[in-house]
C-alpha atoms as a PDB file:
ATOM      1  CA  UNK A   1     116.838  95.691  62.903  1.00  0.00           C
ATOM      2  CA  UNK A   2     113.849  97.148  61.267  1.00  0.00           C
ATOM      3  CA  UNK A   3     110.423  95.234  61.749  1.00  0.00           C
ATOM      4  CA  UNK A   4     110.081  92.200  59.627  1.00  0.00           C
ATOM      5  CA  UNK A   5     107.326  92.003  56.711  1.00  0.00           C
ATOM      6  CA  UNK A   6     104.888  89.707  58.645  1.00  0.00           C
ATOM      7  CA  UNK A   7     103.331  86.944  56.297  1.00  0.00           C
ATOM      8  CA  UNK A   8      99.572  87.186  56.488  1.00  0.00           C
ATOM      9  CA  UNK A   9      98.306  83.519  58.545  1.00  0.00           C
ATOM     10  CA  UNK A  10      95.127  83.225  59.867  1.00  0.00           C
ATOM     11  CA  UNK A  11      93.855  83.385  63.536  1.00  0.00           C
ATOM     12  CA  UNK A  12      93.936  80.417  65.613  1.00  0.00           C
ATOM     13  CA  UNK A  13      90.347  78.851  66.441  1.00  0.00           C
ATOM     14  CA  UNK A  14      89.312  77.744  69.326  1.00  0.00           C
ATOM     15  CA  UNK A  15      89.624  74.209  68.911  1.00  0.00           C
ATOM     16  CA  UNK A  16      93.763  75.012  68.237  1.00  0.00           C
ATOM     17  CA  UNK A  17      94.417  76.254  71.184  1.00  0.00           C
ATOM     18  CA  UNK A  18      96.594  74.945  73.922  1.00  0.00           C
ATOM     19  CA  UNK A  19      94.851  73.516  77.505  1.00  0.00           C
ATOM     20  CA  UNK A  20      94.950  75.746  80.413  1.00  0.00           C
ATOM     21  CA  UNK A  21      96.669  74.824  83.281  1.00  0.00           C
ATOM     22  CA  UNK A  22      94.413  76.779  85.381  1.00  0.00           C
ATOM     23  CA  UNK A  23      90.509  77.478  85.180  1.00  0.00           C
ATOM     24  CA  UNK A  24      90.667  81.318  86.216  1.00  0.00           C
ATOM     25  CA  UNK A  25      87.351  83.218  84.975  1.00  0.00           C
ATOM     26  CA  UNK A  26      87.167  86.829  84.422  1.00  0.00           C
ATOM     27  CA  UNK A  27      85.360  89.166  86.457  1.00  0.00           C
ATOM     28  CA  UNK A  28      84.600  92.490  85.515  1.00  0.00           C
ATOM     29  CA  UNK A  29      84.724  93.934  89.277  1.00  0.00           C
ATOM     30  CA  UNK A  30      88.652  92.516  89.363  1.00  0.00           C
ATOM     31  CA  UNK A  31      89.962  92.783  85.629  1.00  0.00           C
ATOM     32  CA  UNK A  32      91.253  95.893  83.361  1.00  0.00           C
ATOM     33  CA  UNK A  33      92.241  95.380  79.880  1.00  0.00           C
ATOM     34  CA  UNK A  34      94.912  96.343  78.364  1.00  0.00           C
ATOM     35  CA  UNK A  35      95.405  97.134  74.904  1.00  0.00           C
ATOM     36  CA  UNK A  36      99.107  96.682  74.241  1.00  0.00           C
ATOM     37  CA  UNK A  37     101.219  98.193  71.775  1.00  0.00           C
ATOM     38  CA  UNK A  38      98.603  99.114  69.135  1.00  0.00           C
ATOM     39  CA  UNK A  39     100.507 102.016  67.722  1.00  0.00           C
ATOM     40  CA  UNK A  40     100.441 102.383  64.134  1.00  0.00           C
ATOM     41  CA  UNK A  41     104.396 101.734  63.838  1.00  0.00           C
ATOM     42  CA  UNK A  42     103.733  98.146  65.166  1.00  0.00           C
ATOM     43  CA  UNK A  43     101.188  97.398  62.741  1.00  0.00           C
ATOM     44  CA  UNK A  44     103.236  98.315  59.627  1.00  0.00           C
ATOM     45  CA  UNK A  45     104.818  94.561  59.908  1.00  0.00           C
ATOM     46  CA  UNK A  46     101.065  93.415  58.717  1.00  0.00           C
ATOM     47  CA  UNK A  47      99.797  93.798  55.207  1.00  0.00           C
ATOM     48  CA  UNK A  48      97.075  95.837  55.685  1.00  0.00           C
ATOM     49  CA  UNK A  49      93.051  94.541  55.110  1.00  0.00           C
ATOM     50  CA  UNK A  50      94.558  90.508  55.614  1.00  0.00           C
ATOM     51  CA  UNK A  51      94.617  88.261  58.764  1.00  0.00           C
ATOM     52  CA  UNK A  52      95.754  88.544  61.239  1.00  0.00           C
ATOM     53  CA  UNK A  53      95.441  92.255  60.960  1.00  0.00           C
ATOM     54  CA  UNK A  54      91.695  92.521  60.078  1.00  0.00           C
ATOM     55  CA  UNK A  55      90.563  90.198  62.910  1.00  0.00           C
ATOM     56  CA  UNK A  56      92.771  91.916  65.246  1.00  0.00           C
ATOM     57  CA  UNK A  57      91.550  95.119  65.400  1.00  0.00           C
ATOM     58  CA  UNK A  58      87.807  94.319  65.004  1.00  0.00           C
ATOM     59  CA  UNK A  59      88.161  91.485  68.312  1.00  0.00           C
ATOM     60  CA  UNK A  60      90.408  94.451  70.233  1.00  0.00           C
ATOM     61  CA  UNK A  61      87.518  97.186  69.200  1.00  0.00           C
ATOM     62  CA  UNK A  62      84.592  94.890  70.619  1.00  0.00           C
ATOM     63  CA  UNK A  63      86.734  93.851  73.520  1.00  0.00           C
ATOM     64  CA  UNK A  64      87.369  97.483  74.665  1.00  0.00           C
ATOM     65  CA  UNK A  65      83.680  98.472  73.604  1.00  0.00           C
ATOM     66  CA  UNK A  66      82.222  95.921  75.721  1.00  0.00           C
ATOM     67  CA  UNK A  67      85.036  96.212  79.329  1.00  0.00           C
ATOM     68  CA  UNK A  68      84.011 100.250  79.068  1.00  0.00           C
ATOM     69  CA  UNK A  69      80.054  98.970  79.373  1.00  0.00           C
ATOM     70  CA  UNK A  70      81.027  96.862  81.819  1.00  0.00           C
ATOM     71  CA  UNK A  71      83.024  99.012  84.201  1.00  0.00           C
ATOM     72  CA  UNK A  72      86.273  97.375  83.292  1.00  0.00           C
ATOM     73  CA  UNK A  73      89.251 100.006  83.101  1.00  0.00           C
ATOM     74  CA  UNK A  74      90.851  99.987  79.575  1.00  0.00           C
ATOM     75  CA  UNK A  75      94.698 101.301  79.568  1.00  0.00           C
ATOM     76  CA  UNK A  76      96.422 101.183  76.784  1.00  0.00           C
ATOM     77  CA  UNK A  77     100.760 100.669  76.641  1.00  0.00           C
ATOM     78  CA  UNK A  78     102.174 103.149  73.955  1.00  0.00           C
ATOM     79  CA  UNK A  79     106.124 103.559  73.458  1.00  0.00           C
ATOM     80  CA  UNK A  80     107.348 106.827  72.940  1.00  0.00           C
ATOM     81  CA  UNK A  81     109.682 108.227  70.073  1.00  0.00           C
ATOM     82  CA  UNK A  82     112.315 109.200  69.241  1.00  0.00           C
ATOM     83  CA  UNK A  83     113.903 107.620  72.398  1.00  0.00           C
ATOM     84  CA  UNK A  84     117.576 107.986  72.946  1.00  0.00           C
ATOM     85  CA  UNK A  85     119.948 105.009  73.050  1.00  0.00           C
ATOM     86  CA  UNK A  86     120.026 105.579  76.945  1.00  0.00           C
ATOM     87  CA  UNK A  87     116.207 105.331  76.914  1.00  0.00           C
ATOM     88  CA  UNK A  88     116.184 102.698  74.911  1.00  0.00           C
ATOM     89  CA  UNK A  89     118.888 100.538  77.013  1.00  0.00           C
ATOM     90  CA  UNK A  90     119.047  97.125  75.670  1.00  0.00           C
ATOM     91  CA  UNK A  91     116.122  97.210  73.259  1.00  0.00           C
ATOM     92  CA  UNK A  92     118.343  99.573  71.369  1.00  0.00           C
ATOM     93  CA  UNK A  93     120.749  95.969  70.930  1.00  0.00           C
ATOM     94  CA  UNK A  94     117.710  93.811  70.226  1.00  0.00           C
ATOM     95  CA  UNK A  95     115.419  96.439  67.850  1.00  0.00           C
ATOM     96  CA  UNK A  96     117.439  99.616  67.098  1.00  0.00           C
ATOM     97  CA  UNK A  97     116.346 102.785  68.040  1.00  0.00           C
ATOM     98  CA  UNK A  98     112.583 102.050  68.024  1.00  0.00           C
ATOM     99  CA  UNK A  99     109.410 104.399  66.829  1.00  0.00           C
ATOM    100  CA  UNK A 100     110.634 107.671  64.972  1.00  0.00           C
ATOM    101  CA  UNK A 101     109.441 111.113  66.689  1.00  0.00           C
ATOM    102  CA  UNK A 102     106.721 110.957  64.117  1.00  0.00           C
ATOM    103  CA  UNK A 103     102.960 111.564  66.086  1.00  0.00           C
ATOM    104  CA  UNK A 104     100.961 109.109  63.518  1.00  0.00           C
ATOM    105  CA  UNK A 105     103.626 106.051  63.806  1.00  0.00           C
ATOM    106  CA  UNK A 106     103.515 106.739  67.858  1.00  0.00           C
ATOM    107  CA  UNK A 107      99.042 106.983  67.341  1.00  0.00           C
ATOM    108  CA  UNK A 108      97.158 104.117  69.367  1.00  0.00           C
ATOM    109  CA  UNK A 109      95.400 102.943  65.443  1.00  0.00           C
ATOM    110  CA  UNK A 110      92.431 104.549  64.551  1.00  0.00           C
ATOM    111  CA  UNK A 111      89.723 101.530  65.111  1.00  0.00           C
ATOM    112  CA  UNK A 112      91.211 101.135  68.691  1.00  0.00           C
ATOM    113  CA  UNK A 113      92.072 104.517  69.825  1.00  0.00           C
ATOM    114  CA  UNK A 114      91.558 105.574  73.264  1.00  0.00           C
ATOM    115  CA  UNK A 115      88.059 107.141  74.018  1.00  0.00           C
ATOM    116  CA  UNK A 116      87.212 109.589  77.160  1.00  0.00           C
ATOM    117  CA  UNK A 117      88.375 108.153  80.775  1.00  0.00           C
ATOM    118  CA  UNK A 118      90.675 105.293  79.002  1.00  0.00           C
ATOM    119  CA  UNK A 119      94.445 106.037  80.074  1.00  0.00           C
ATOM    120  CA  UNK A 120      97.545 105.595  78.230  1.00  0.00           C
ATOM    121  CA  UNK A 121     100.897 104.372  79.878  1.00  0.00           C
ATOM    122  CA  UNK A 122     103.805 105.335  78.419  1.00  0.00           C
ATOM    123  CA  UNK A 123     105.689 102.056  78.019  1.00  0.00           C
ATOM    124  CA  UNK A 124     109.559 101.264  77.806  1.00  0.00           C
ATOM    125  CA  UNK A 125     110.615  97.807  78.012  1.00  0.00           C
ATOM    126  CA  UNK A 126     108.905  94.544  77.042  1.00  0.00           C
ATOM    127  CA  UNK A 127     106.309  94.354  80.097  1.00  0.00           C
ATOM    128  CA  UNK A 128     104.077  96.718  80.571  1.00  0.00           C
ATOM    129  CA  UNK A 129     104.546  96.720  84.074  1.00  0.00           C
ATOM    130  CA  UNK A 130     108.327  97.736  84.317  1.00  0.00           C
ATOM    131  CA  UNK A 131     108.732 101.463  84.699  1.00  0.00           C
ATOM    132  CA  UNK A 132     104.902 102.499  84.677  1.00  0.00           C
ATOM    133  CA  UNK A 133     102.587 102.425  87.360  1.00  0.00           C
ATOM    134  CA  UNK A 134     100.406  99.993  86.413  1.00  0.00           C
ATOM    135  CA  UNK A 135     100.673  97.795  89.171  1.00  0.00           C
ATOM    136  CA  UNK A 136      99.450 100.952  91.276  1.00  0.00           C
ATOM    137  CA  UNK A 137      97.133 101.633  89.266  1.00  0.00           C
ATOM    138  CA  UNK A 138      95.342  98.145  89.597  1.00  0.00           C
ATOM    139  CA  UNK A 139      96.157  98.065  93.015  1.00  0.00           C
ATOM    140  CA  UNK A 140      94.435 101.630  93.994  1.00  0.00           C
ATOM    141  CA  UNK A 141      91.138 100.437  91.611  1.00  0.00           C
ATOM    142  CA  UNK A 142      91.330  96.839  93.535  1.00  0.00           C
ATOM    143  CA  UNK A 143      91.815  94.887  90.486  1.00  0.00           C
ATOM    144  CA  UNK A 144      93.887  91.918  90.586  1.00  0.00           C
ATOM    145  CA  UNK A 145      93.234  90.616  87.033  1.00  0.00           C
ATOM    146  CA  UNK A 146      94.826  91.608  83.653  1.00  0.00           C
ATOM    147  CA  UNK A 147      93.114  90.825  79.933  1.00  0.00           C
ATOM    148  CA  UNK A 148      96.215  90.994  77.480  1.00  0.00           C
ATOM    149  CA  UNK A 149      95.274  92.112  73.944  1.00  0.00           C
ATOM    150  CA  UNK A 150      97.416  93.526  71.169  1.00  0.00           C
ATOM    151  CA  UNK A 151     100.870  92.966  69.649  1.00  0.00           C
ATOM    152  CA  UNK A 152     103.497  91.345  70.074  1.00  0.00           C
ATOM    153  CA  UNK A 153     102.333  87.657  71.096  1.00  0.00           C
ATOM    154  CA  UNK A 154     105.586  86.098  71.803  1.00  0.00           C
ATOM    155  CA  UNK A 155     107.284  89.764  73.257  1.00  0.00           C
ATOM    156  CA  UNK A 156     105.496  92.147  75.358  1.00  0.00           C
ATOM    157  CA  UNK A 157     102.210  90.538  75.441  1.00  0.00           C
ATOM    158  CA  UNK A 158     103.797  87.219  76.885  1.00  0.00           C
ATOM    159  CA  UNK A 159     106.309  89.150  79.194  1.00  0.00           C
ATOM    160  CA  UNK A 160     102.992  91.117  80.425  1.00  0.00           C
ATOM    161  CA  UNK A 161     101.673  87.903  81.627  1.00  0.00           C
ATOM    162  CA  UNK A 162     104.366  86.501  83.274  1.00  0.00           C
ATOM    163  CA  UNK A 163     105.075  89.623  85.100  1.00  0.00           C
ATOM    164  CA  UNK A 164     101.778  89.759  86.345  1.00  0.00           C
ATOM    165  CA  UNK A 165     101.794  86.490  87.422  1.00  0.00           C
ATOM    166  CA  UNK A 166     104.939  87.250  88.965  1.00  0.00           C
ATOM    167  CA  UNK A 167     103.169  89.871  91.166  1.00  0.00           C
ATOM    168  CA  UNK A 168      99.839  87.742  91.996  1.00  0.00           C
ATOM    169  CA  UNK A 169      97.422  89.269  89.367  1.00  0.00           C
ATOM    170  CA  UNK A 170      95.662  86.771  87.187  1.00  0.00           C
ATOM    171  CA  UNK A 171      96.636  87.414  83.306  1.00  0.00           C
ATOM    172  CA  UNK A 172      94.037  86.422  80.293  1.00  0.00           C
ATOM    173  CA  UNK A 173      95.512  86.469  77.223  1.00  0.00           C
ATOM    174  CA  UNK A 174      93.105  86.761  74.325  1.00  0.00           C
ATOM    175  CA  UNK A 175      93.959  84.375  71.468  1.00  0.00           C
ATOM    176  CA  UNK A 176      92.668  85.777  68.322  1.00  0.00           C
ATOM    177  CA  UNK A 177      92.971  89.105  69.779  1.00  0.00           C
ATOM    178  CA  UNK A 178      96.701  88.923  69.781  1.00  0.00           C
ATOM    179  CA  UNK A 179      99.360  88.902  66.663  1.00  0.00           C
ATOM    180  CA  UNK A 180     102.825  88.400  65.985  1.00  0.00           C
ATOM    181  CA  UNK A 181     105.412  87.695  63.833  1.00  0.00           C
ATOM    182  CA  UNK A 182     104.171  84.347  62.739  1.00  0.00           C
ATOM    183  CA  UNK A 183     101.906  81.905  63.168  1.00  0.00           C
ATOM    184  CA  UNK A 184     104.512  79.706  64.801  1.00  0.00           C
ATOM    185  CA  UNK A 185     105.501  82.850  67.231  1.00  0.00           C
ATOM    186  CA  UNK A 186     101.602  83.422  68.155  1.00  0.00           C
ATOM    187  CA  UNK A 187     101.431  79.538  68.492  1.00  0.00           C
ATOM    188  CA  UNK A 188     104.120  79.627  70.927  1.00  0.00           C
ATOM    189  CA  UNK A 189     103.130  82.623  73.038  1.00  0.00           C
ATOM    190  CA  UNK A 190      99.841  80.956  73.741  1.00  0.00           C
ATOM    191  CA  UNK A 191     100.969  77.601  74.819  1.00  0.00           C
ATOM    192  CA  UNK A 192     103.539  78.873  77.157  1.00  0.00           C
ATOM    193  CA  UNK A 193     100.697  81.541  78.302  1.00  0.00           C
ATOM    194  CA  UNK A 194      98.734  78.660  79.104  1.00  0.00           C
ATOM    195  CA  UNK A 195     100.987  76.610  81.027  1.00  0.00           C
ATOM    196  CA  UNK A 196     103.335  79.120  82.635  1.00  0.00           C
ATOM    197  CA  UNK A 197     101.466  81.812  83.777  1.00  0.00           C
ATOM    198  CA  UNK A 198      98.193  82.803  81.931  1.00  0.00           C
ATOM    199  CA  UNK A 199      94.712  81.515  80.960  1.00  0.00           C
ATOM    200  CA  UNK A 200      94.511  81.233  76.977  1.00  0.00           C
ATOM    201  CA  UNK A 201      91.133  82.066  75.621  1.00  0.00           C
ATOM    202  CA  UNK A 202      89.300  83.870  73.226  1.00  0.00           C
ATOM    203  CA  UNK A 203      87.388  86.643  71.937  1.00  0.00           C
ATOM    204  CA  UNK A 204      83.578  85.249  72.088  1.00  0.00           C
ATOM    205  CA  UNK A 205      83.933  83.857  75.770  1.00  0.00           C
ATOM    206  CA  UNK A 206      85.494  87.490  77.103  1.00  0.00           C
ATOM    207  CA  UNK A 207      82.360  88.680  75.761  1.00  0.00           C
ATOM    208  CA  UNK A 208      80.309  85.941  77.091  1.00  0.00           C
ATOM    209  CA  UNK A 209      81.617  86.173  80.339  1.00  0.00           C
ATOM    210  CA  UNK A 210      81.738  90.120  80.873  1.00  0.00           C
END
């Protein structure tokens, strides 16, 4: 149940991805982004220096660099280790018992680490809304919109946006700011993202629009 070895594949571009359903736009006075699941454990499945790793962490990095100039909160989901098998729950079935007790496989990776007045949720299942308090968190800053950017595509990041959806808040997942297991996974994620519960778009047109 260990990670798999993730072959490298490149990015989608823009003209691959799937149509939107929905024609949501981001505003920086409603959104947060959230970097999910960008601990260094996660990214061992990549071979380092290739895509989808490379572009990954440099569209993540300019993402965050630009929401904290705009006033957009960045949080950031990190599991814990060394969780027991009653922490763990069903995940323990699915994955095993998860990230080691080890401080640099649990570390948010180096190009995207949290900087001053970011916060870190501890996360334990596949959304990053079940057992934290993001919701209140959005709710108490008056933000009703979500940018989704990290690993996986087709697990936590697409869970993410249906549960925000789920709970009215308006979920942009960033496609070339996302990975997974393959290409076909990432494919996947994106087009039910964009016709379930999510608007599908990309690194260049966050920026543009924030």
């Amino acid at each position: 149940m260990a990670l798999p070895a993730v072959t490298p594949y490149p990015m989608p571009s823009p003209e691959e991805l799937p149509d939107n359903r929905v024609e949501w736009t981001i505003d920086p006075q409603r959104a947060v982004l959230l970097v999910h699941d960008l601990q260094n454990h996660f990214l061992t499945a990549y071979t380092p220096d290739t895509s989808p790793t490379t572009e990954l962490l440099a569209n993540v990095g300019e993402l965050a660099k630009a929401a904290r100039a705009s006033g957009i909160p960045v949080l950031y989901s990190a599991q814990p280790g060394g969780q027991t098998p009653a922490e763990r729950g069903l995940q323990q079935d699915f994955w095993g018992p998860g990230l080691p007790d080890d401080e640099h496989a649990k570390a948010i990776a180096g190009p995207v680490a949290p900087e001053p007045g970011d916060t870190v949720l501890t996360k334990w299942k596949y959304s990053a809304y079940v057992r934290t308090d993001l919701e209140e968190r959005m709710r108490e800053a008056g933000r009703d919109q979500i940018v989704i950017v990290g690993v996986y595509a087709h697990i936590g990041v697409l869970m993410t946006a249906a549960d925000a959806w789920m709970r009215d808040v308006q979920a942009f997942v960033v496609a070339d700011a996302v990975a997974d297991f393959s290409r076909e996974d990432h494919d996947m994620a994106l087009r039910y993202a964009a016709g379930r519960c999510a608007v599908v778009t990309t690194t260049d047109a966050v920026l543009k629009g924030i």
